[in-house]
Protein backbone atom coordinates (compact mmCIF):
# COMPACT_ATOMS: atom_id res chain seq x y z
CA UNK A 1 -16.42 -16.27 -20.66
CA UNK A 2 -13.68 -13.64 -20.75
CA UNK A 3 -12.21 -16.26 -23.42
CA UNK A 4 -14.83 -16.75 -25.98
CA UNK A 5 -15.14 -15.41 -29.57
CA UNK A 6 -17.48 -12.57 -30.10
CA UNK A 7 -15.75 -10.80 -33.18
CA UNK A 8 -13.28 -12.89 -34.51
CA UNK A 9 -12.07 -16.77 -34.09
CA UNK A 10 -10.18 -17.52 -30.88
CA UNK A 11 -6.85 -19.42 -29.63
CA UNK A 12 -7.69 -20.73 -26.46
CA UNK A 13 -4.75 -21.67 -24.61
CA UNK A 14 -4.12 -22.92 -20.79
CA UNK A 15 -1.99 -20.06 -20.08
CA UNK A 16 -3.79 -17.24 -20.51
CA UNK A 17 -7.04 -19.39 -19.39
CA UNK A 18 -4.43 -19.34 -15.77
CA UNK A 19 -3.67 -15.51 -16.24
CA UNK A 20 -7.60 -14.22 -16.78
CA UNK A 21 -8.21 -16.99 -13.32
CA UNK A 22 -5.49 -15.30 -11.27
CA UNK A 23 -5.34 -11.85 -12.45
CA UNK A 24 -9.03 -11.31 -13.22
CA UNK A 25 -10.49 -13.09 -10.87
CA UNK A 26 -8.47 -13.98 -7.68
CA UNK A 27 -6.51 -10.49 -7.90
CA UNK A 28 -8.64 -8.38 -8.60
CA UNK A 29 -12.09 -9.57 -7.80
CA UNK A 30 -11.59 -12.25 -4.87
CA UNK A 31 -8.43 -9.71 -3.69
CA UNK A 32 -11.00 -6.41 -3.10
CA UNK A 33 -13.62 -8.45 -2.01
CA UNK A 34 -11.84 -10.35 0.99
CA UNK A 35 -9.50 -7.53 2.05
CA UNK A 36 -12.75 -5.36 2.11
CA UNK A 37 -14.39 -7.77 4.20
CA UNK A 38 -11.86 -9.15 5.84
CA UNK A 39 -10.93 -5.27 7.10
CA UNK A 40 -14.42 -4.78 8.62
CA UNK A 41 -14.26 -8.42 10.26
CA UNK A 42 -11.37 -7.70 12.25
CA UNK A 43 -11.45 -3.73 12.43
CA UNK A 44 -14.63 -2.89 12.96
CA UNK A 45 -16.05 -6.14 14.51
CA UNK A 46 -17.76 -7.04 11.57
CA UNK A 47 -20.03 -4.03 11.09
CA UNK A 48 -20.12 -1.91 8.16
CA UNK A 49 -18.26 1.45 9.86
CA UNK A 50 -19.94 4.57 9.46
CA UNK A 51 -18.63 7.26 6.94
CA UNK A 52 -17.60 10.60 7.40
CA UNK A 53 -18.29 13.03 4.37
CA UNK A 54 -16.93 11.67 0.87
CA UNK A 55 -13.84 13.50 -1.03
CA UNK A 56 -13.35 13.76 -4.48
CA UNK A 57 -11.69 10.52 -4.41
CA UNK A 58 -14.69 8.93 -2.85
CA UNK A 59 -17.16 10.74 -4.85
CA UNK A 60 -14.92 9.44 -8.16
CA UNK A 61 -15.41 6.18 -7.01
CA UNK A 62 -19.65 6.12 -6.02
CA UNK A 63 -19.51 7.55 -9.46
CA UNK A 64 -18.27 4.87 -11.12
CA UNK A 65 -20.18 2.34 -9.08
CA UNK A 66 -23.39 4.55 -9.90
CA UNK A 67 -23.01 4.66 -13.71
CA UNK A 68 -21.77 0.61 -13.72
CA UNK A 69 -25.30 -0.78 -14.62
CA UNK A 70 -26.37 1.63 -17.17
CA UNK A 71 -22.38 0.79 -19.22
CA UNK A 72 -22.07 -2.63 -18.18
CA UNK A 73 -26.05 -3.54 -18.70
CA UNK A 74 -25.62 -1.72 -22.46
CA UNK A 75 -22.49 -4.28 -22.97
CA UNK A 76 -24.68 -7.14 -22.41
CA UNK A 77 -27.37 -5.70 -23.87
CA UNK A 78 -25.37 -5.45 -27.36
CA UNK A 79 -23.53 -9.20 -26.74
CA UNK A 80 -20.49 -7.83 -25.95
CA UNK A 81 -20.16 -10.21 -23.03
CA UNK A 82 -16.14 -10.43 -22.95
CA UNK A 83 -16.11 -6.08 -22.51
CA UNK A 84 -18.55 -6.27 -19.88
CA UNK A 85 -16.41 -8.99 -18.02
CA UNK A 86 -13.53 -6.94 -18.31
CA UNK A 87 -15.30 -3.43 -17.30
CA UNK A 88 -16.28 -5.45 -14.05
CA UNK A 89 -12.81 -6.88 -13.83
CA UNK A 90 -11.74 -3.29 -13.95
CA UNK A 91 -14.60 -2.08 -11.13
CA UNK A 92 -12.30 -4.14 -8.93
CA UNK A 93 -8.42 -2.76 -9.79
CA UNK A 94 -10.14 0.28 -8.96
CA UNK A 95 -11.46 -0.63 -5.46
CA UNK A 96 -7.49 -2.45 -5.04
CA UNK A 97 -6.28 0.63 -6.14
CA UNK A 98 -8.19 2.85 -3.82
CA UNK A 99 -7.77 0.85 -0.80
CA UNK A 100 -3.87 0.68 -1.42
CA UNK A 101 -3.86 4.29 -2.09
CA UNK A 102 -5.98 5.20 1.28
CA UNK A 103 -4.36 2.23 3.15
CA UNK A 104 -7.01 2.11 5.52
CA UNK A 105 -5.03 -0.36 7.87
CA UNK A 106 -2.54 2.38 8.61
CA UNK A 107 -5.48 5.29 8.20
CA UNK A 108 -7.56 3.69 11.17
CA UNK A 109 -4.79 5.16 13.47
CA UNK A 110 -4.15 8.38 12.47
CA UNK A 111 -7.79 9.87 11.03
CA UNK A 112 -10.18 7.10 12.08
CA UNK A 113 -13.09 8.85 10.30
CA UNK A 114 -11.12 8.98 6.78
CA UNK A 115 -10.86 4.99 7.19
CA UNK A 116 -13.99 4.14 8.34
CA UNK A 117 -15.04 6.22 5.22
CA UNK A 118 -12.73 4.24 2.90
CA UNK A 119 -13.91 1.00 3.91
CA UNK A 120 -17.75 2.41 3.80
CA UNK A 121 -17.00 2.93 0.03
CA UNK A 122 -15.44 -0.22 -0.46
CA UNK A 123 -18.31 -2.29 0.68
CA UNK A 124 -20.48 -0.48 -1.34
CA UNK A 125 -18.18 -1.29 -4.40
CA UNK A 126 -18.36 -5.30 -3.07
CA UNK A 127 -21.88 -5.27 -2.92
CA UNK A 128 -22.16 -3.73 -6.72
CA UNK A 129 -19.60 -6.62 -7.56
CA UNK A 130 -21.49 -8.71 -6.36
CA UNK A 131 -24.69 -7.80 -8.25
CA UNK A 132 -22.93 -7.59 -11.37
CA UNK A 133 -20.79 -10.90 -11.66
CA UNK A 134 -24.50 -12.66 -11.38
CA UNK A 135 -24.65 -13.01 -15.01
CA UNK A 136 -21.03 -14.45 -15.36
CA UNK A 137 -21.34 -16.13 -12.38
CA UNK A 138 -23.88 -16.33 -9.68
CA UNK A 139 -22.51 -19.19 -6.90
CA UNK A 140 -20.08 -16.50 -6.51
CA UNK A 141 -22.06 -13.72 -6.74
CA UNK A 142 -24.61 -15.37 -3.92
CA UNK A 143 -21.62 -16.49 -1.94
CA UNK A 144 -20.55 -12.91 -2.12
CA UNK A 145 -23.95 -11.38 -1.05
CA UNK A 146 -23.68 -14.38 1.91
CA UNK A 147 -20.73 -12.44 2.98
CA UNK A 148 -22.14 -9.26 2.77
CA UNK A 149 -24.81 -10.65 5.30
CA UNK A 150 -27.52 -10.16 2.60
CA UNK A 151 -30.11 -12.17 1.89
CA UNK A 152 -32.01 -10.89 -0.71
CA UNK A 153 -32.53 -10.39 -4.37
CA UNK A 154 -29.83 -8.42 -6.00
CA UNK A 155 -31.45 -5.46 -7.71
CA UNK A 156 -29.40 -4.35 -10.58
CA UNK A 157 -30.55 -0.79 -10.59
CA UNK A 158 -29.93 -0.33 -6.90
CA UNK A 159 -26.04 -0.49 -7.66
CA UNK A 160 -24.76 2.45 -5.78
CA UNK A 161 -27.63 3.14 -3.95
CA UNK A 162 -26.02 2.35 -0.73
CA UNK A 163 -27.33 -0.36 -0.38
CA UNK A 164 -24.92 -1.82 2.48
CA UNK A 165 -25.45 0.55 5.47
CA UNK A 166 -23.32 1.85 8.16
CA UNK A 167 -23.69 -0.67 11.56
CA UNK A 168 -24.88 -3.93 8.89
CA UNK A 169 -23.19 -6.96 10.02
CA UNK A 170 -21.94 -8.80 7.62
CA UNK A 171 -21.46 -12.19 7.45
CA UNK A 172 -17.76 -14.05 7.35
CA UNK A 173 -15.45 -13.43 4.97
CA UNK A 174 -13.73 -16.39 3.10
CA UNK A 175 -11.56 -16.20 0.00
CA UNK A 176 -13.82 -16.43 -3.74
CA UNK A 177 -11.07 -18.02 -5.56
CA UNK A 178 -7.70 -19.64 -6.09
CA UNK A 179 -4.79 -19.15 -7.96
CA UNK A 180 -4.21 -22.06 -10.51
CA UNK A 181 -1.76 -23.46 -12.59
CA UNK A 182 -2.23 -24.35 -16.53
CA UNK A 183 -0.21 -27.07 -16.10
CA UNK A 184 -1.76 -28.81 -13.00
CA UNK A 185 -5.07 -27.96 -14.95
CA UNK A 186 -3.73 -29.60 -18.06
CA UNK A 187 -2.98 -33.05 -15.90
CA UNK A 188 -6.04 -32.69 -14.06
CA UNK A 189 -7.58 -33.06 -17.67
CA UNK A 190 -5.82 -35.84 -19.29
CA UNK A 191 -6.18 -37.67 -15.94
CA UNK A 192 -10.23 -37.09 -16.18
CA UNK A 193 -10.20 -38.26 -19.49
């Protein structure tokens, strides 16, 4: 999807199909989702921790989660399906960037409120993730909600709604994705044919 033509002809090529799989999706995405998860697994035996009051930083972030549908649901509104990929693609460098600026593993044991708060805003940024990769793609999306321990419809105007609250179990995390390789991909395909 992040690969097809909307305004002009495109050159698809095996290489940068590998670089949108592994920096798009397995970085950024599958990265924030399972160190999220994977943090309240271990850390906080699997329930969602609950939050202290939000900073600016915090705030910045709920913002951006708040205001995703309304941009990203105009995007595919208007066809612009690659920009709306991308604007989800960078929902999730955020998150990576806001958990490796908090560092939450080192946080828990020095101001164990100030994590636990961290990792409460994370989840809510996985579970709006999750609700907005359904149109791209929804195994993952469900398989991301399985994690989450939810069960239900994803509501796309509940995005930031808090949605995932403190004490939820959630269920267990595995990784989304995979790095490839365009050449292994490229065999795989001749072989197939």
């Amino acid at each position: 999807m992040a690969m097809r033509p909307e305004s002009k002809d495109a050159n698809f090529t095996w290489q940068e199909f590998e670089s949108l799989i592994n920096s798009g999706l397995n970085d950024a995405i599958g990265n924030f989702i399972n160190r999220t998860l994977t943090f309240i697994s271990t850390r906080y035996g699997g329930s969602v921790p609950t939050p202290d009051s939000f900073d600016e930083t915090d705030n910045r972030l709920m913002d951006e989660i708040k205001s995703a549908p309304t941009r990203i649901g105009g995007l595919l509104e208007s066809f612009c399906l690659r920009e709306a990929l991308g604007s989800i693609v960078e929902i999730a460098r955020n998150g990576n960037q806001y958990m490796s600026s908090r560092e939450p593993w080192h946080l828990i044991k020095t101001n164990a409120k100030k994590a636990a708060t961290t990792i409460y805003v994370a989840v809510q940024l996985v579970y709006a993730l999750a609700v907005l990769l359904e149109p791209f793609i929804p195994h993952t999306s469900e398989k991301t909600l399985n994690q989450l321990g939810l069960e239900r419809e994803t509501m796309w105007d509940e995005i930031g709604v808090h949605l995932v609250h403190a004490g939820h179990k959630i269920g267990k995390p595995e990784p989304l994705f995979h790095k490839v390789s365009a050449g292994n991909i490229q065999r795989t395909s001749r072989q197939s044919n």
